[in-house]
C-alpha atoms as a PDB file:
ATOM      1  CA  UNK A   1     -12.584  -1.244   2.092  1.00  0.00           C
ATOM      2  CA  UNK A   2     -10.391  -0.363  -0.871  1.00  0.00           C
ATOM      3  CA  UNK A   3     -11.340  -2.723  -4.077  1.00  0.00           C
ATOM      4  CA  UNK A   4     -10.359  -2.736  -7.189  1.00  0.00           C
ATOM      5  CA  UNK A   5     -13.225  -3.126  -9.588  1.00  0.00           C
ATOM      6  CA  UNK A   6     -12.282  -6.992 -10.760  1.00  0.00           C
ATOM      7  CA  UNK A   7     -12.136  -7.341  -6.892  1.00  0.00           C
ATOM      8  CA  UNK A   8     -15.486  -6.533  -6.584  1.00  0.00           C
ATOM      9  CA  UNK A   9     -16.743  -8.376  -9.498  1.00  0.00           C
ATOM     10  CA  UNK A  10     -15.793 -11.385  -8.049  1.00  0.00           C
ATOM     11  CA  UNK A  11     -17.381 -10.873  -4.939  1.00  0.00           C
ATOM     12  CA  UNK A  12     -21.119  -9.527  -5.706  1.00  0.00           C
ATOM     13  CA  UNK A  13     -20.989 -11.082  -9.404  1.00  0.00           C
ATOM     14  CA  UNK A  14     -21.422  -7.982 -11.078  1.00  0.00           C
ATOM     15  CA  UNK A  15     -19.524  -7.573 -14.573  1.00  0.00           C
ATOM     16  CA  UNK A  16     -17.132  -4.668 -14.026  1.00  0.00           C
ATOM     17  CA  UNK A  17     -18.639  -2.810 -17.047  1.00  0.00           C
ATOM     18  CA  UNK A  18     -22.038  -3.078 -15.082  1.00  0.00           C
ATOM     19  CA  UNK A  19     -20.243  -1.693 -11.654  1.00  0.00           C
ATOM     20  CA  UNK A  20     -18.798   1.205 -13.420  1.00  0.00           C
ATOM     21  CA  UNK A  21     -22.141   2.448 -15.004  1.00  0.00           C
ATOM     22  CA  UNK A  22     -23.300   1.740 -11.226  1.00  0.00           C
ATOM     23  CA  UNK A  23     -20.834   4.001  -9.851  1.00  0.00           C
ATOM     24  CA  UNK A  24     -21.077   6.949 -12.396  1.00  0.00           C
ATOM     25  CA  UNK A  25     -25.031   6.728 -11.955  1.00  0.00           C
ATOM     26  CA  UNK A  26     -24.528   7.607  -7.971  1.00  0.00           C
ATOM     27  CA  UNK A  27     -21.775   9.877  -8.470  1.00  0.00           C
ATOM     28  CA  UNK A  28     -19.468   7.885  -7.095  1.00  0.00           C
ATOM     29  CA  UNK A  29     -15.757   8.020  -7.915  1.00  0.00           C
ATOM     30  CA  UNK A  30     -13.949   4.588  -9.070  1.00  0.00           C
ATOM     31  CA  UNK A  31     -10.350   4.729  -7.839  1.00  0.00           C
ATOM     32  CA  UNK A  32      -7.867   3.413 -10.501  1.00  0.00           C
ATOM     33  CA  UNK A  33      -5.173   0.704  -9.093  1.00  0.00           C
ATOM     34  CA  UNK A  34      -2.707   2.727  -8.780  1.00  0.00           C
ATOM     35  CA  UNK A  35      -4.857   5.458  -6.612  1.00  0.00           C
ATOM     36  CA  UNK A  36      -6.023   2.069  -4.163  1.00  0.00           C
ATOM     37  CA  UNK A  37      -1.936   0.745  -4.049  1.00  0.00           C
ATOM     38  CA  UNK A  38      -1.168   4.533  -2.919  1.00  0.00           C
ATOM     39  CA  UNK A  39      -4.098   4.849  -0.357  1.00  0.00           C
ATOM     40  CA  UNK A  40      -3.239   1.270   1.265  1.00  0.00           C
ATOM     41  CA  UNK A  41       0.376   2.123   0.951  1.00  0.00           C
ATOM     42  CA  UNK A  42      -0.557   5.359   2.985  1.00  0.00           C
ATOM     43  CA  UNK A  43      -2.012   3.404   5.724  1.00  0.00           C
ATOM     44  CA  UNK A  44       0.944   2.053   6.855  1.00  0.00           C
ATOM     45  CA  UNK A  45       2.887   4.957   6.456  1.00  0.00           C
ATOM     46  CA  UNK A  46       2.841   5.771  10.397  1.00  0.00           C
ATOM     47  CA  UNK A  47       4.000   2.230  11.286  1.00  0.00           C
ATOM     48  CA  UNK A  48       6.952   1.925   8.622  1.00  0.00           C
ATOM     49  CA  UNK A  49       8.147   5.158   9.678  1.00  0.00           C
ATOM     50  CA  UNK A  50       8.106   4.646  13.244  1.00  0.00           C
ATOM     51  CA  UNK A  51      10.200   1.463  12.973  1.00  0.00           C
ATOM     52  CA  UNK A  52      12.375   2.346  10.365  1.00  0.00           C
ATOM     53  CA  UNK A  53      13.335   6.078  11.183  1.00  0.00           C
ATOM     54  CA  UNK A  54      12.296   6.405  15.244  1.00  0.00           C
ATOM     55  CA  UNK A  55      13.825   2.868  16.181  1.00  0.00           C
ATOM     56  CA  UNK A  56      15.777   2.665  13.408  1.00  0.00           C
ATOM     57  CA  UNK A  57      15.229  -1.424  12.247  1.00  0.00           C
ATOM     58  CA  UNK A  58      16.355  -2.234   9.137  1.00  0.00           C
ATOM     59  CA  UNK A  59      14.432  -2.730   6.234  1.00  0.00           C
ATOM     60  CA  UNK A  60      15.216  -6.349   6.956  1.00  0.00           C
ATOM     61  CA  UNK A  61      14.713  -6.443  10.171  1.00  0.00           C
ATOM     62  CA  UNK A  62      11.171  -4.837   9.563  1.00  0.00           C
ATOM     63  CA  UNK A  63      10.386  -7.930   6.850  1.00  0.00           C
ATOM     64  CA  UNK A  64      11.628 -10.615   9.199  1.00  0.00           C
ATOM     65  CA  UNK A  65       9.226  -8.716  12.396  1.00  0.00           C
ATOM     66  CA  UNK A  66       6.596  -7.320  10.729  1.00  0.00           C
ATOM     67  CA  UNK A  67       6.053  -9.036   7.387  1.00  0.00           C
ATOM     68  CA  UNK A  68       6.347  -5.571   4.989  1.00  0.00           C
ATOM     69  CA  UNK A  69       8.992  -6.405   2.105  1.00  0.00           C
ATOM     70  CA  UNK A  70      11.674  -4.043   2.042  1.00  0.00           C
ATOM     71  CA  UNK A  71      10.749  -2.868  -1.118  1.00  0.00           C
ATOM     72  CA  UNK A  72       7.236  -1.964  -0.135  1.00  0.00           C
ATOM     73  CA  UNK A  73       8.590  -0.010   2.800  1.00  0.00           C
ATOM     74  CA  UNK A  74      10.538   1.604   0.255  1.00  0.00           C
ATOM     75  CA  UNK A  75       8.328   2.414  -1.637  1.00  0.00           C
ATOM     76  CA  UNK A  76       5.818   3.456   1.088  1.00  0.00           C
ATOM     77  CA  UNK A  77       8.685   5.847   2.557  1.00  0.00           C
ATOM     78  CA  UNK A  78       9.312   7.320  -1.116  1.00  0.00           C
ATOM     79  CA  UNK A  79       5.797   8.099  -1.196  1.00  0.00           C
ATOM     80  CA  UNK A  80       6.306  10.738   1.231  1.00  0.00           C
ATOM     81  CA  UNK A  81       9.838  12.056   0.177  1.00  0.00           C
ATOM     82  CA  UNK A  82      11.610  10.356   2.470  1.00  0.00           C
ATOM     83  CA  UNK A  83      15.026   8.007   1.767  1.00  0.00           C
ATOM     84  CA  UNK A  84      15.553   5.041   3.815  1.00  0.00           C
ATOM     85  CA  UNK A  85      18.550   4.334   6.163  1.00  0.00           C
ATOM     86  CA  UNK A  86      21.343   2.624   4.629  1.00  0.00           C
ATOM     87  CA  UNK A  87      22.588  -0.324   6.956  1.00  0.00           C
ATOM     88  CA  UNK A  88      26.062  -1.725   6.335  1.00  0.00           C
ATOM     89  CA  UNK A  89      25.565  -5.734   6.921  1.00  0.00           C
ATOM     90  CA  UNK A  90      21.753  -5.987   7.566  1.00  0.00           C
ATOM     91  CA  UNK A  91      21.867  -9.821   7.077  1.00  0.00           C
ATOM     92  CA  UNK A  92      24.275 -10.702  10.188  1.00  0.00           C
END
């Protein structure tokens, strides 16, 4: 599961500071915020896609179905290079 370090803290109780000595100890890589917001972004990559590109919803449409903000499914779609569909009157 992908946590950021204050995430973690509050779960287990262990002072971030602590955690992070933890980690480098066992060799194990801390991912930044940014680096977790990318990966879980990445997840849904397949899904936005599909709806957005294959059955071409709106970004609207995909917020008012699926629950993912139009500006995260920007976002997610910018991640990979791609520009979303512009839709003349997406409210109506």
């Amino acid at each position: 599961m992908l946590k950021t370090p204050f995430e973690i803290q509050k779960e287990i109780g262990i002072s971030t500071k602590d955690l992070e000595l933890l980690f480098n100890e066992n060799n194990i890589k801390l991912l930044k915020l940014p680096d977790i917001a990318f990966n879980k972004r990445s997840k849904d990559f397949e899904k936005i896609y599909h709806l957005h590109i294959n059955k071409r919803l709106s970004l609207n449409e995909i917020y008012r179905q699926y629950g993912y903000s139009p500006l995260y499914s920007k976002r997610v779609l910018k991640d990979r290079g791609i520009d979303h569909l512009n839709f003349v009157n997406q409210m109506k």
